[in-house]
N, C-alpha and C. Protein backbone atom coordinates (compact mmCIF):
# COMPACT_ATOMS: atom_id res chain seq x y z
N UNK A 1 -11.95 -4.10 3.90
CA UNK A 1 -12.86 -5.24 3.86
C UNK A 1 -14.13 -4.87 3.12
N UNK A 2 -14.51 -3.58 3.56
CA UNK A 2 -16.04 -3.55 2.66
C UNK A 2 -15.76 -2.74 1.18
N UNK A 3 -14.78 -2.58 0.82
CA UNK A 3 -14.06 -2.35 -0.45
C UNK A 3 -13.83 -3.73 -1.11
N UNK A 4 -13.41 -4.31 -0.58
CA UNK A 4 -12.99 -6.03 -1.07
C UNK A 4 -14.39 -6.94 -1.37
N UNK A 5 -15.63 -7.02 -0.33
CA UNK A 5 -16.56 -7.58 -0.09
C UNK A 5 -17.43 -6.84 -1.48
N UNK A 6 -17.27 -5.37 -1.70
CA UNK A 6 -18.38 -4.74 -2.93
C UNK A 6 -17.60 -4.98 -3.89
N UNK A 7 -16.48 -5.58 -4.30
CA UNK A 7 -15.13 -5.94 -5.52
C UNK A 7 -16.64 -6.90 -6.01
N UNK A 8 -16.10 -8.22 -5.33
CA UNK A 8 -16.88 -9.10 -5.22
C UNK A 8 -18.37 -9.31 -5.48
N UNK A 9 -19.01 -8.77 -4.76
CA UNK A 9 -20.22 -8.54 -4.77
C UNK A 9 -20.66 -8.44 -6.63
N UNK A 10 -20.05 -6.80 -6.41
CA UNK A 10 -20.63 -5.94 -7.92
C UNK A 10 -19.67 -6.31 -8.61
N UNK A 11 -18.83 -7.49 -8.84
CA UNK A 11 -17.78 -8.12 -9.84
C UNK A 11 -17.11 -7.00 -10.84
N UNK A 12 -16.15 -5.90 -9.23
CA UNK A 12 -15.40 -4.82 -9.84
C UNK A 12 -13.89 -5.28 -9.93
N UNK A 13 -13.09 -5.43 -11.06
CA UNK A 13 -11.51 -5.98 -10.65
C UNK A 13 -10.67 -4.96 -10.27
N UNK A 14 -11.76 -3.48 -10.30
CA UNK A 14 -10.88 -2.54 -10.37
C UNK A 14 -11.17 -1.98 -8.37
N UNK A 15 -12.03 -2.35 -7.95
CA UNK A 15 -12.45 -2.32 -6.58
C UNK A 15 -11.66 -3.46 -5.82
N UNK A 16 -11.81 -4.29 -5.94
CA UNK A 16 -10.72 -5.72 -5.71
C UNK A 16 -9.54 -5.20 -5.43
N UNK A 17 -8.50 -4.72 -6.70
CA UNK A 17 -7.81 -3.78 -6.67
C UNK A 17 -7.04 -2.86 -5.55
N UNK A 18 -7.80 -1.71 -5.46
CA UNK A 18 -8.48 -0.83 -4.98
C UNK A 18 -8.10 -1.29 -3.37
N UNK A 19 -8.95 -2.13 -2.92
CA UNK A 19 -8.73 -2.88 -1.85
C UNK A 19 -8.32 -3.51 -1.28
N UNK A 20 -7.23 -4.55 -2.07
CA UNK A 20 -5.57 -4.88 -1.73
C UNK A 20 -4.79 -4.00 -1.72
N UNK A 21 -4.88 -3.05 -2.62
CA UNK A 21 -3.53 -1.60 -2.44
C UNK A 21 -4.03 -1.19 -1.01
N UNK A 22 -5.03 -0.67 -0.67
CA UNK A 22 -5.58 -0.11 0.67
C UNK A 22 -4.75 -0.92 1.86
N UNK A 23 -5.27 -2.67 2.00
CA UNK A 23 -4.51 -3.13 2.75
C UNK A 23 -3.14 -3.40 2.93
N UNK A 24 -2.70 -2.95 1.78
CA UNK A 24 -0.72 -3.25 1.87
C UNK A 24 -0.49 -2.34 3.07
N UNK A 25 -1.29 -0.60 3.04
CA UNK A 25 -1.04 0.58 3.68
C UNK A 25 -1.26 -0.49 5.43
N UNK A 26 -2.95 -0.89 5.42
CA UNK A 26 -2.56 -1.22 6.69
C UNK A 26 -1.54 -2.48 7.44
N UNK A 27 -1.70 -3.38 6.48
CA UNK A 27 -0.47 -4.22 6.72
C UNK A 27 0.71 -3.58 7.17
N UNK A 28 1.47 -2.76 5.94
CA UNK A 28 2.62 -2.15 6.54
C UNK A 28 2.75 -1.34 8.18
N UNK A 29 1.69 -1.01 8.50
CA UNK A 29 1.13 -0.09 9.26
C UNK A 29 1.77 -1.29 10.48
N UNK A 30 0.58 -2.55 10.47
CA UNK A 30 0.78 -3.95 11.60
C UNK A 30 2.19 -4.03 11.86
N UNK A 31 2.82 -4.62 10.78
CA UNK A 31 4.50 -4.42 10.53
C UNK A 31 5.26 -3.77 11.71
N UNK A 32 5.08 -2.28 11.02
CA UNK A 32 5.86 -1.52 12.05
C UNK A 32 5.69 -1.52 13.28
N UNK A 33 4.23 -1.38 13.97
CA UNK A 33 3.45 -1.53 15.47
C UNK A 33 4.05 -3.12 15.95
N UNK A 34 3.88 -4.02 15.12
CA UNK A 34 5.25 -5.25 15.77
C UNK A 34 6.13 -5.12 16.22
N UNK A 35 6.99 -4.60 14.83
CA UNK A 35 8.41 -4.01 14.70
C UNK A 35 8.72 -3.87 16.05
N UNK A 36 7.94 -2.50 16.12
CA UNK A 36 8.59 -1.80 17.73
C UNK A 36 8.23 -2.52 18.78
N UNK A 37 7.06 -3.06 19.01
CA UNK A 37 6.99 -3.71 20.37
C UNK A 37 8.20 -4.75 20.48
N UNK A 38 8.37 -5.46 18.97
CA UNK A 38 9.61 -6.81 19.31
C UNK A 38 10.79 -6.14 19.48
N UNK A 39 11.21 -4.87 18.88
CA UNK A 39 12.50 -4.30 19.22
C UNK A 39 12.66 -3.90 20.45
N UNK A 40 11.94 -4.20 21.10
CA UNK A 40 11.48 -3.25 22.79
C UNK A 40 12.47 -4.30 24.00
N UNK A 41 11.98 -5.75 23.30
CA UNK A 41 12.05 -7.02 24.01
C UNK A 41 14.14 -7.34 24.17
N UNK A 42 14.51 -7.15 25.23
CA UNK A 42 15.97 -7.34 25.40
C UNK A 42 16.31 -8.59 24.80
N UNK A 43 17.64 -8.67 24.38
CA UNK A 43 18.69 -9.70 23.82
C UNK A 43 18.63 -10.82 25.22
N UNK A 44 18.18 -12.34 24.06
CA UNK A 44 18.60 -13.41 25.26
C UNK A 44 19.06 -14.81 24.92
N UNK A 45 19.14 -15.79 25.07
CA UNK A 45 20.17 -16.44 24.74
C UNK A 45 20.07 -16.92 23.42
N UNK A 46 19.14 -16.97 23.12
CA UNK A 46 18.77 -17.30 21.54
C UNK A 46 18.81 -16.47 19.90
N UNK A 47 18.44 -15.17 20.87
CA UNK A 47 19.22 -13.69 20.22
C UNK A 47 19.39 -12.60 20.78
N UNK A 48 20.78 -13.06 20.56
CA UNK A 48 21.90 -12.26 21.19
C UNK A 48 22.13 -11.02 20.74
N UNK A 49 21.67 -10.83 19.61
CA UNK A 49 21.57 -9.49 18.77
C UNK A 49 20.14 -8.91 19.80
N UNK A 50 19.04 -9.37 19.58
CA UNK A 50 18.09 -8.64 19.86
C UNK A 50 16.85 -8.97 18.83
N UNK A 51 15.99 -8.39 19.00
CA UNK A 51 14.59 -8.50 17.94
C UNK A 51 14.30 -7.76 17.40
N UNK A 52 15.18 -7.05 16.55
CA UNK A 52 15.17 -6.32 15.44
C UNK A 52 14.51 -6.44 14.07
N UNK A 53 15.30 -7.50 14.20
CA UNK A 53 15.30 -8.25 12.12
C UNK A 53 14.02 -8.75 12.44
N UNK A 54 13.23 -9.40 13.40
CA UNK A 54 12.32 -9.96 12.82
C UNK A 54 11.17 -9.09 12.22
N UNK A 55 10.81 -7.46 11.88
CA UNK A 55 10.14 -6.66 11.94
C UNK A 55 10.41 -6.61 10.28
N UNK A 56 12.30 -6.34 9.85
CA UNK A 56 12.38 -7.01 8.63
C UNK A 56 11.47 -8.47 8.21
N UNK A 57 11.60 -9.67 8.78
CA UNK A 57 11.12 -10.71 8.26
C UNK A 57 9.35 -10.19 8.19
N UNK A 58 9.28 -9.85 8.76
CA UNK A 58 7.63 -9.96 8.94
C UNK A 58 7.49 -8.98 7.22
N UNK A 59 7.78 -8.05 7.22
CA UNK A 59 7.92 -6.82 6.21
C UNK A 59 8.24 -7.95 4.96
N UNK A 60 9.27 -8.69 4.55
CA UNK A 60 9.29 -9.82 3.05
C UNK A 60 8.14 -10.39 3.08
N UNK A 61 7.74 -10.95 3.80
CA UNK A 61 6.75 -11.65 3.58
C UNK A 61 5.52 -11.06 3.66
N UNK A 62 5.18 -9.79 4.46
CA UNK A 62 4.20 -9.40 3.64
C UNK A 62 4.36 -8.95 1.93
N UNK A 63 5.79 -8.59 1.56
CA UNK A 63 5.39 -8.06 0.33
C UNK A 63 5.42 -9.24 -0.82
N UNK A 64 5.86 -10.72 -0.54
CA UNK A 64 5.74 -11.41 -1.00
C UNK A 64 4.03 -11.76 -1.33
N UNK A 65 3.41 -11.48 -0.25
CA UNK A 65 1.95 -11.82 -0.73
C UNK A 65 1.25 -10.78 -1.18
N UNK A 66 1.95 -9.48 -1.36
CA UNK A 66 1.23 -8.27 -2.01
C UNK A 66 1.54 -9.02 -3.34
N UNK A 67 3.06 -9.15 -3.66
CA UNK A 67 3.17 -9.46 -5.36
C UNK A 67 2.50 -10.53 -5.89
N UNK A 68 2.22 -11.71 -4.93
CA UNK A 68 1.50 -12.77 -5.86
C UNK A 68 0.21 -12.54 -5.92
N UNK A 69 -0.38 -11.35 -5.19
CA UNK A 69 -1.66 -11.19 -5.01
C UNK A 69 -1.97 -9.97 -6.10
N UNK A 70 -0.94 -9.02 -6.30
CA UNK A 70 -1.06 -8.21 -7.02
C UNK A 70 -0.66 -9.13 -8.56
N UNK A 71 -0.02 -9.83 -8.49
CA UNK A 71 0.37 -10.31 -10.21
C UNK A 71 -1.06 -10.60 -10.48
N UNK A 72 -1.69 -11.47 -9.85
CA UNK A 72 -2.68 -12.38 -9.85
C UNK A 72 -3.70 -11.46 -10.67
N UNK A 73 -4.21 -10.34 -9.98
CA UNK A 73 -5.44 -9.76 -10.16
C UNK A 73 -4.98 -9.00 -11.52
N UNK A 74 -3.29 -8.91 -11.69
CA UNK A 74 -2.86 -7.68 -12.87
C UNK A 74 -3.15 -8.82 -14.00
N UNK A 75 -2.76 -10.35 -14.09
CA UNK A 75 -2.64 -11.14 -15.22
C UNK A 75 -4.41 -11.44 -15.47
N UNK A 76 -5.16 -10.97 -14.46
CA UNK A 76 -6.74 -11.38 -14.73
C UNK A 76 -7.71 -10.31 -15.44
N UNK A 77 -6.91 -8.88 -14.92
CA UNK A 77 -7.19 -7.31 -15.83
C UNK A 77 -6.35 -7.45 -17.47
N UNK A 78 -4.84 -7.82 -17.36
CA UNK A 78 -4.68 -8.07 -19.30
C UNK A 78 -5.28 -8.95 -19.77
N UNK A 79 -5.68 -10.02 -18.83
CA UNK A 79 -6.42 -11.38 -19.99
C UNK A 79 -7.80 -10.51 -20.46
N UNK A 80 -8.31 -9.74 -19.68
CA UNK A 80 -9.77 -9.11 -20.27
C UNK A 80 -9.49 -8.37 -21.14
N UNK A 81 -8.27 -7.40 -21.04
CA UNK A 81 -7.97 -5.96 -22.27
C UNK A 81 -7.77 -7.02 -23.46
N UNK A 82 -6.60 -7.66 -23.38
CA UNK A 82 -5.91 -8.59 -25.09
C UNK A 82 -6.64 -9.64 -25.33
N UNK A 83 -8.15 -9.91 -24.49
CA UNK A 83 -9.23 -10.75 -25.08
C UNK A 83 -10.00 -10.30 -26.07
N UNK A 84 -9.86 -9.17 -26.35
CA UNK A 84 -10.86 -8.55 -27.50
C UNK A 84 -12.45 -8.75 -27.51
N UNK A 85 -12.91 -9.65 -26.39
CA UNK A 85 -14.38 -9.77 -26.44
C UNK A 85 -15.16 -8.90 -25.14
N UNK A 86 -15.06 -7.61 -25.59
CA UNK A 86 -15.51 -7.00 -24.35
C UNK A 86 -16.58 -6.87 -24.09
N UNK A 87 -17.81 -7.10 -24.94
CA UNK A 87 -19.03 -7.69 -24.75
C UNK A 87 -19.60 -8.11 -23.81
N UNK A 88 -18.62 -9.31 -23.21
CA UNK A 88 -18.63 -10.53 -22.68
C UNK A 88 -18.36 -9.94 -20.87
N UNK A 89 -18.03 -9.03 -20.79
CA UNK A 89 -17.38 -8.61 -19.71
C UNK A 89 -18.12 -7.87 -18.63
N UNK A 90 -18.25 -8.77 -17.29
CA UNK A 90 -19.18 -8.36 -16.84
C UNK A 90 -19.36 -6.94 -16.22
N UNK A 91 -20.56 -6.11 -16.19
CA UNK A 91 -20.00 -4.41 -15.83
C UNK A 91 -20.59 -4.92 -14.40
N UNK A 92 -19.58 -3.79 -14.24
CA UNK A 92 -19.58 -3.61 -12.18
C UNK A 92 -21.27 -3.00 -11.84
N UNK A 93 -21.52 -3.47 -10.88
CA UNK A 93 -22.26 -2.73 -10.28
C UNK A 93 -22.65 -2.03 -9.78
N UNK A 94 -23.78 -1.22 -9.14
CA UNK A 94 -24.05 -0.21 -8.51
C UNK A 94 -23.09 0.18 -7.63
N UNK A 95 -23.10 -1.23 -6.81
CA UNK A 95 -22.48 -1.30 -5.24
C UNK A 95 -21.20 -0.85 -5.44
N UNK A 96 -20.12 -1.20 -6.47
CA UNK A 96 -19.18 -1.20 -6.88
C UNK A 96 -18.28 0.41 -6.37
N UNK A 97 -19.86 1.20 -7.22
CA UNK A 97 -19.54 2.47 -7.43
C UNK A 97 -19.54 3.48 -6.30
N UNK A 98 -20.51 3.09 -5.60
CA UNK A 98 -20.73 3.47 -4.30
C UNK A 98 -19.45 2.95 -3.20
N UNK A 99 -18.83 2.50 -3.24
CA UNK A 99 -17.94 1.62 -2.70
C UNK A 99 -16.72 2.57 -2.95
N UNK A 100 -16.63 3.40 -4.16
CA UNK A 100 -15.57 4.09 -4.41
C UNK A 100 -15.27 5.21 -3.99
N UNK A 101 -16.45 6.02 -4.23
CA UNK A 101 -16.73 7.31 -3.60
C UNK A 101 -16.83 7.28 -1.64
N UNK A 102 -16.90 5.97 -1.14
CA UNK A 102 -17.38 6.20 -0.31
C UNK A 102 -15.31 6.12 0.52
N UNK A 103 -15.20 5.25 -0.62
CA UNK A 103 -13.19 5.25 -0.24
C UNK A 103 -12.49 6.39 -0.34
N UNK A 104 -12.88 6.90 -1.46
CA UNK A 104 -12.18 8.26 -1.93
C UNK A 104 -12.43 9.12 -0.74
N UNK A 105 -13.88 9.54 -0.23
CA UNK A 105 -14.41 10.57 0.88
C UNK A 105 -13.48 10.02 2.31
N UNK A 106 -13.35 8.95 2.26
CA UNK A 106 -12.69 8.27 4.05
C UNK A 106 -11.21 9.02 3.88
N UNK A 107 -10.44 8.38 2.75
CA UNK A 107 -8.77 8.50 2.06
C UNK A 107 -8.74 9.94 2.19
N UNK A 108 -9.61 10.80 1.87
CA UNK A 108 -9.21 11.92 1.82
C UNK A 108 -9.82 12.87 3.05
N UNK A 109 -10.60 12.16 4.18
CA UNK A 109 -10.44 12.64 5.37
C UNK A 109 -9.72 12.52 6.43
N UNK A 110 -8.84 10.54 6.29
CA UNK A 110 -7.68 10.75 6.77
C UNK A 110 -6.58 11.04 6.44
N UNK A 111 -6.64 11.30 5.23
CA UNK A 111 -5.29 12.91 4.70
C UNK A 111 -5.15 14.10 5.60
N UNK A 112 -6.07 14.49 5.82
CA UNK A 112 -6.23 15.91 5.84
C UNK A 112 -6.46 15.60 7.86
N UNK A 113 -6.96 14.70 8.02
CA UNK A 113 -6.87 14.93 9.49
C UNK A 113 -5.05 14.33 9.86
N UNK A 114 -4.96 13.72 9.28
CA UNK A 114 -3.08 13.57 9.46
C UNK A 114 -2.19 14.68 9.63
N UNK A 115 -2.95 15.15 8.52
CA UNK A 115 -1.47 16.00 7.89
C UNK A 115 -1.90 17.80 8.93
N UNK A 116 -3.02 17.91 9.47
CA UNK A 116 -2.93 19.05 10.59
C UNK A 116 -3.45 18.49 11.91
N UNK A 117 -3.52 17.26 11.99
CA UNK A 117 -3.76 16.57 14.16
C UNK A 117 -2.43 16.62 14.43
N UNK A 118 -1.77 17.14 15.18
CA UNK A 118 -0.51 17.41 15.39
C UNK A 118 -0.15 16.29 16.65
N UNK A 119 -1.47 15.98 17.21
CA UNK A 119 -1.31 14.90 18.33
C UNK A 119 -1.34 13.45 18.05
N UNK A 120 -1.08 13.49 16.57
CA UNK A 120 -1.05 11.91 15.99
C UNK A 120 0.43 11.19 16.71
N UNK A 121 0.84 10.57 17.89
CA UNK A 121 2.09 10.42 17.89
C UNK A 121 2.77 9.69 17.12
N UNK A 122 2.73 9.06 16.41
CA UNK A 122 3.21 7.78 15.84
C UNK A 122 3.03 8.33 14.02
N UNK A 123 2.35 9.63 14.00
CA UNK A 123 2.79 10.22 12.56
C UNK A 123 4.48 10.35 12.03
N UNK A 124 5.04 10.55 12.70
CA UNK A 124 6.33 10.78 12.79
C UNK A 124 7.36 9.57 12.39
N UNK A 125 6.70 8.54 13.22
CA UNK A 125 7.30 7.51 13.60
C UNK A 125 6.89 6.45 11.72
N UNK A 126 5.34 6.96 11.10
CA UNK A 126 5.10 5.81 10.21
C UNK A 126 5.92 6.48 9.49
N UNK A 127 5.93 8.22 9.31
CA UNK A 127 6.76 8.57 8.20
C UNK A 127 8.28 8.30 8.19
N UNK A 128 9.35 7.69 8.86
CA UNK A 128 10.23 7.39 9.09
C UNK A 128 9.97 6.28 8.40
N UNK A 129 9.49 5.04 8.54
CA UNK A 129 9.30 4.12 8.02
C UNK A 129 8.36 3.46 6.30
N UNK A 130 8.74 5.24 5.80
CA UNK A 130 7.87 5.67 4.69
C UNK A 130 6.28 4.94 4.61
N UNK A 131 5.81 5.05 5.78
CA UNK A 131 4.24 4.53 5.70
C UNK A 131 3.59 6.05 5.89
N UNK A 132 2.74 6.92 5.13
CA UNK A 132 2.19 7.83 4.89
C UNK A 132 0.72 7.86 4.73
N UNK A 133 -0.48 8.53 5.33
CA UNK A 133 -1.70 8.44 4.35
C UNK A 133 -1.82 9.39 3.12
N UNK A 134 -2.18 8.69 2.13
CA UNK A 134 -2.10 8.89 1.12
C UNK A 134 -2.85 9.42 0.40
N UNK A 135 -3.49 10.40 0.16
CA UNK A 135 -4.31 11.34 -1.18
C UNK A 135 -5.29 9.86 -2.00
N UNK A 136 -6.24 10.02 -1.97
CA UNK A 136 -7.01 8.80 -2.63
C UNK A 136 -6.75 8.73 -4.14
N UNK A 137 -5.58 8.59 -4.54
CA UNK A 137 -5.38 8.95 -6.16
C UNK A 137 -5.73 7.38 -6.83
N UNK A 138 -5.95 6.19 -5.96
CA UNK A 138 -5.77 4.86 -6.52
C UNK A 138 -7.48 4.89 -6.45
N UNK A 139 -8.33 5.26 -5.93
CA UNK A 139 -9.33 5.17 -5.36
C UNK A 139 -10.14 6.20 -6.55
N UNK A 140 -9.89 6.98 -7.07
CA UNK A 140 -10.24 8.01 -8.12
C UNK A 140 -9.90 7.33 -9.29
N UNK A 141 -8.96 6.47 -9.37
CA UNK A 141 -8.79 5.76 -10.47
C UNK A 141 -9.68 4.76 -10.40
N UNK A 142 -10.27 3.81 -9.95
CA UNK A 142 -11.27 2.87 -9.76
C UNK A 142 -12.35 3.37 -10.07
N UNK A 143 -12.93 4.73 -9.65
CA UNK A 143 -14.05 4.97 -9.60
C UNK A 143 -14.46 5.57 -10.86
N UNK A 144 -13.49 6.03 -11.73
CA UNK A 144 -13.06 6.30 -13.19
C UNK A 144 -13.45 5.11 -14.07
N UNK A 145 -12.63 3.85 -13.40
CA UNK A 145 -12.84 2.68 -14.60
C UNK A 145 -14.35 2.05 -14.10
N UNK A 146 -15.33 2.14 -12.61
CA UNK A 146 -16.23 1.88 -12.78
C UNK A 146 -17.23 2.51 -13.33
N UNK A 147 -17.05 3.96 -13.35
CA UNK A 147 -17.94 4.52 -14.48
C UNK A 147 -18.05 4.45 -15.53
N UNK A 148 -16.67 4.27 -15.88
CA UNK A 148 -17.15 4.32 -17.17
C UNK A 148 -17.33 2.55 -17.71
N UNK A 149 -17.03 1.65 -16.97
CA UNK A 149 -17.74 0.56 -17.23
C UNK A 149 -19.35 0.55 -17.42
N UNK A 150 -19.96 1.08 -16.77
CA UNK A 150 -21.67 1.29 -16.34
C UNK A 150 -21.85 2.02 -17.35
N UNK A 151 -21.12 3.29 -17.85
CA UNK A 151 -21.46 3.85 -19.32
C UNK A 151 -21.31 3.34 -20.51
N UNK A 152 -21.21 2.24 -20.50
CA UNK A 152 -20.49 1.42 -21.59
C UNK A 152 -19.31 1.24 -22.26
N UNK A 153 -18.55 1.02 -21.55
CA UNK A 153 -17.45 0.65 -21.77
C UNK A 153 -16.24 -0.48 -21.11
N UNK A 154 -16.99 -1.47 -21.09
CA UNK A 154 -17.23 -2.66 -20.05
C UNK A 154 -15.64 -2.42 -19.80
N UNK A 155 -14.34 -2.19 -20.39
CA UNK A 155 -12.99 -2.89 -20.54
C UNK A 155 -12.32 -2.01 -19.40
N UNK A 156 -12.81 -0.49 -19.18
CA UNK A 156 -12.33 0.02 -18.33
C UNK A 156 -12.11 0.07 -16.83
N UNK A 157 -13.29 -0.87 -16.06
CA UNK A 157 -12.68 -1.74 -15.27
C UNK A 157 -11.69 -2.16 -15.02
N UNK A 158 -11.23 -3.03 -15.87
CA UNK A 158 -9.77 -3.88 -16.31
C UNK A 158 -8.93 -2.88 -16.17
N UNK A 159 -8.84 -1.58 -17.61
CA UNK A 159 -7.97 -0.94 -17.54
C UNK A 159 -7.37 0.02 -15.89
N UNK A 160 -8.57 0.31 -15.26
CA UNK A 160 -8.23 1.05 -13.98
C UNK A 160 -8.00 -0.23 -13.19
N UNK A 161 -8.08 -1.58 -13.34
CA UNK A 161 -7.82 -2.49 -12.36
C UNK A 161 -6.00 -2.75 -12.56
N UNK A 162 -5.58 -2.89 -14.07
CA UNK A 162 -4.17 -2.76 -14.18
C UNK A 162 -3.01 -1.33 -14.06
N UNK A 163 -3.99 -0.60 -13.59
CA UNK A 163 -3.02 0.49 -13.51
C UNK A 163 -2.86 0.31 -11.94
N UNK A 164 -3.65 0.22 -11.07
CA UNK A 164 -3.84 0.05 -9.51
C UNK A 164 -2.94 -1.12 -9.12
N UNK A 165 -2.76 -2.21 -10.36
CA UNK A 165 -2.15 -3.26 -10.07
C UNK A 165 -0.24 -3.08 -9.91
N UNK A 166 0.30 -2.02 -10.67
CA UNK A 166 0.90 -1.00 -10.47
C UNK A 166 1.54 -0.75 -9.53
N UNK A 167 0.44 -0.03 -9.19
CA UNK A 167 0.77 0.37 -7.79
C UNK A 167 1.17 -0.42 -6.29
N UNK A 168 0.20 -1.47 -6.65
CA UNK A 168 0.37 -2.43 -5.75
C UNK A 168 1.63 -3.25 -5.79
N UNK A 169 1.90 -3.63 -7.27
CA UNK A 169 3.45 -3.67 -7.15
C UNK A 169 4.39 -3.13 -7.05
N UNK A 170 4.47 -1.73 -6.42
CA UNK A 170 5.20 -0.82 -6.51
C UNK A 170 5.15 -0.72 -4.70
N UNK A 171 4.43 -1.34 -4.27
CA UNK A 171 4.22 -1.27 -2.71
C UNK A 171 4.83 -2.47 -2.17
N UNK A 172 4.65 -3.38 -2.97
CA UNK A 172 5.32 -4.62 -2.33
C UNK A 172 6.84 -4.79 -2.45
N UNK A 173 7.34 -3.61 -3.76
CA UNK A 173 8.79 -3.57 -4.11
C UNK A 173 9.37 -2.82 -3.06
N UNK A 174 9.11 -1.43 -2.74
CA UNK A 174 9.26 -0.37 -1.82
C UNK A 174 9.33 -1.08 -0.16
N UNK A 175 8.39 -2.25 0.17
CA UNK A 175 8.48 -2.41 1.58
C UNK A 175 9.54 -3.98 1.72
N UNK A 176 9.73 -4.68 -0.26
CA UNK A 176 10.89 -5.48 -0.17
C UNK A 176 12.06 -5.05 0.46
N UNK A 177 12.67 -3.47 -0.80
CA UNK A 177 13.54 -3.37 -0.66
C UNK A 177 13.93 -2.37 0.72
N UNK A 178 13.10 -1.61 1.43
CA UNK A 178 13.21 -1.31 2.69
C UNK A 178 13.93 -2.45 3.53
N UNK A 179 13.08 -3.94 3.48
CA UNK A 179 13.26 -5.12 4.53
C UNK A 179 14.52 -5.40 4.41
N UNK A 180 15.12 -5.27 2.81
CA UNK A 180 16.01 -5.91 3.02
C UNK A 180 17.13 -5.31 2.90
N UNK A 181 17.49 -3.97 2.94
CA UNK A 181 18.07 -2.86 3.77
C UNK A 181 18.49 -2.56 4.79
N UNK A 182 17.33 -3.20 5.35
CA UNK A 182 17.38 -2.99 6.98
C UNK A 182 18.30 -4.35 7.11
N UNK A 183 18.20 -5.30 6.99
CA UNK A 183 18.80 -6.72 7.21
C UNK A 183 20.20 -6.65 6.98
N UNK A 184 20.81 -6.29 5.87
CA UNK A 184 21.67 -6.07 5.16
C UNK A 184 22.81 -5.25 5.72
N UNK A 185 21.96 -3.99 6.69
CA UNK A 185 22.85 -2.76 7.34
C UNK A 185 23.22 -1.73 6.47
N UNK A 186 22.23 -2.02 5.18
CA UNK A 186 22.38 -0.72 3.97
C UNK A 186 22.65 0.51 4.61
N UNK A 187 23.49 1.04 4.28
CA UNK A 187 24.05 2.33 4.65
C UNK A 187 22.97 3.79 3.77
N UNK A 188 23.08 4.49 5.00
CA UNK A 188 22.06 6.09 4.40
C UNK A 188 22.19 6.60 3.44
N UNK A 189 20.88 7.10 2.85
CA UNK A 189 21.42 7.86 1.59
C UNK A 189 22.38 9.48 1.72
N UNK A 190 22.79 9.97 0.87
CA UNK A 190 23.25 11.50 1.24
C UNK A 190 22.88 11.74 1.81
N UNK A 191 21.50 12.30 1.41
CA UNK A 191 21.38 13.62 2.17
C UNK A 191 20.89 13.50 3.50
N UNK A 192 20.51 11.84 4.12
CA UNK A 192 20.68 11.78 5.39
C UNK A 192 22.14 11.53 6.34
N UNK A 193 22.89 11.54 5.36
CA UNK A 193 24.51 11.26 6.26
C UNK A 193 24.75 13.35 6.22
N UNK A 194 24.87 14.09 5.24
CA UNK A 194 24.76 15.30 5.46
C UNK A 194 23.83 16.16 6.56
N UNK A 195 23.10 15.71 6.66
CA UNK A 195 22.13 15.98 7.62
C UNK A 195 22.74 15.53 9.01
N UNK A 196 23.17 14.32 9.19
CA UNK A 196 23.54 13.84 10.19
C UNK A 196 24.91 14.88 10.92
N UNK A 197 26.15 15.01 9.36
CA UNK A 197 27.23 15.77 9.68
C UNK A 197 26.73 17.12 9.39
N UNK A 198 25.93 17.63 9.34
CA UNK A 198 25.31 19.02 9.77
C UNK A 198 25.19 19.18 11.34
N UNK A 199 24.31 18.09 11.59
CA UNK A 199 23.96 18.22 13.00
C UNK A 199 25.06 18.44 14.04
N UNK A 200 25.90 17.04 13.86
CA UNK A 200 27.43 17.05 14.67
C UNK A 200 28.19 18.23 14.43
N UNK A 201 28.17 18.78 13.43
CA UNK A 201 28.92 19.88 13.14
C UNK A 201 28.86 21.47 13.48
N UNK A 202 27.25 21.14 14.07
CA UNK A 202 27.27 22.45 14.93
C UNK A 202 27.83 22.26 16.27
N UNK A 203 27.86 21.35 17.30
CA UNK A 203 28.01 21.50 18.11
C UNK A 203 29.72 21.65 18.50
N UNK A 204 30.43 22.25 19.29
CA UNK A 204 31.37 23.46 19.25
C UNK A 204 32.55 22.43 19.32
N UNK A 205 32.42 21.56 20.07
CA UNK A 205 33.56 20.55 20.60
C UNK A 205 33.51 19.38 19.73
């Protein structure tokens, strides 16, 4: 939110950005914490299966609004690059910049407290569901195109706003095609069915 609110503010597309990729992470995050509570809830006359899939449904439709949200901001970063009037283009602001560094420093303290709090319980559980914290690499890219916007070079904004845009579609594809995997009854990849007949295969009987 206060990544999104200084987008705005200091009219960064590359902070904007920046701050929808951020929320896909916690979205997905909501998702799963559903997921499980509705999978918890016993089969009853209405579904007889159980409340599984709806953790899938919830999961399409968030990534449906990552992609129209991510096209959106990616078709508003090329209209500025293949406009040729970069003049015209407003540079981010202070706030902008401050906004980045202050993402990058958070992203990369909950890296590092993740990846050695060993009492995180539910670390286990997001990485199963490939939800990970992530190295601030989208967040270093922003703070790249707002500098060098402020140094003059108004377009780079844009440019670090369409590379992030990217990404963001690359988040909404990843938690599509998860959803609809799961729905489907997509079968494991190798090296988790090997893994699996590893396991069975030690035991003697």
């Amino acid at each position: 939110v206060m990544k999104l609110i200084a987008g705005f503010i200091a009219h960064s597309n590359a902070m904007i950005s920046d701050a929808i990729h951020s929320a896909s992470d916690v979205f997905s995050t909501f998702v799963v914490i559903i997921g499980i509570k509705l999978a918890s809830k016993k089969a009853d006359k209405e579904h007889p299966y159980g409340h599984e899939r709806l953790e899938c449904v919830a999961a399409i439709v968030l990534s449906m609004v990552l992609f129209i949200t991510g096209f959106g901001i990616g078709a508003a970063a090329l209209k500025n690059i293949t406009s040729g009037d970069y003049n015209n283009i407003v540079v981010p602001g202070i706030l902008a910049l401050v906004a980045a560094i202050v993402s990058i420093v958070s992203k990369e303290a909950m890296y590092w407290y993740t990846r050695y709090n060993d009492k995180i319980e539910f670390s286990a559980l997001m990485q199963m569901h490939g939800i990970t914290v992530q190295m601030p690499f989208q967040s270093i890219g922003a703070l790249i195109g707002i500098a060098g916007a402020r140094l003059g070079f108004p377009i780079m904004d844009s440019i670090a706003s369409l590379i992030i845009f990217v990404f963001i579609i690359k988040a909404a594809y990843d938690i599509f095609k998860d959803a609809i995997d799961k729905m489907v009854d997509h079968a494991c990849d190798d090296d988790t069915v090997n893994q699996i007949r590893e396991c069975v295969m030690k035991h003697e009987d």
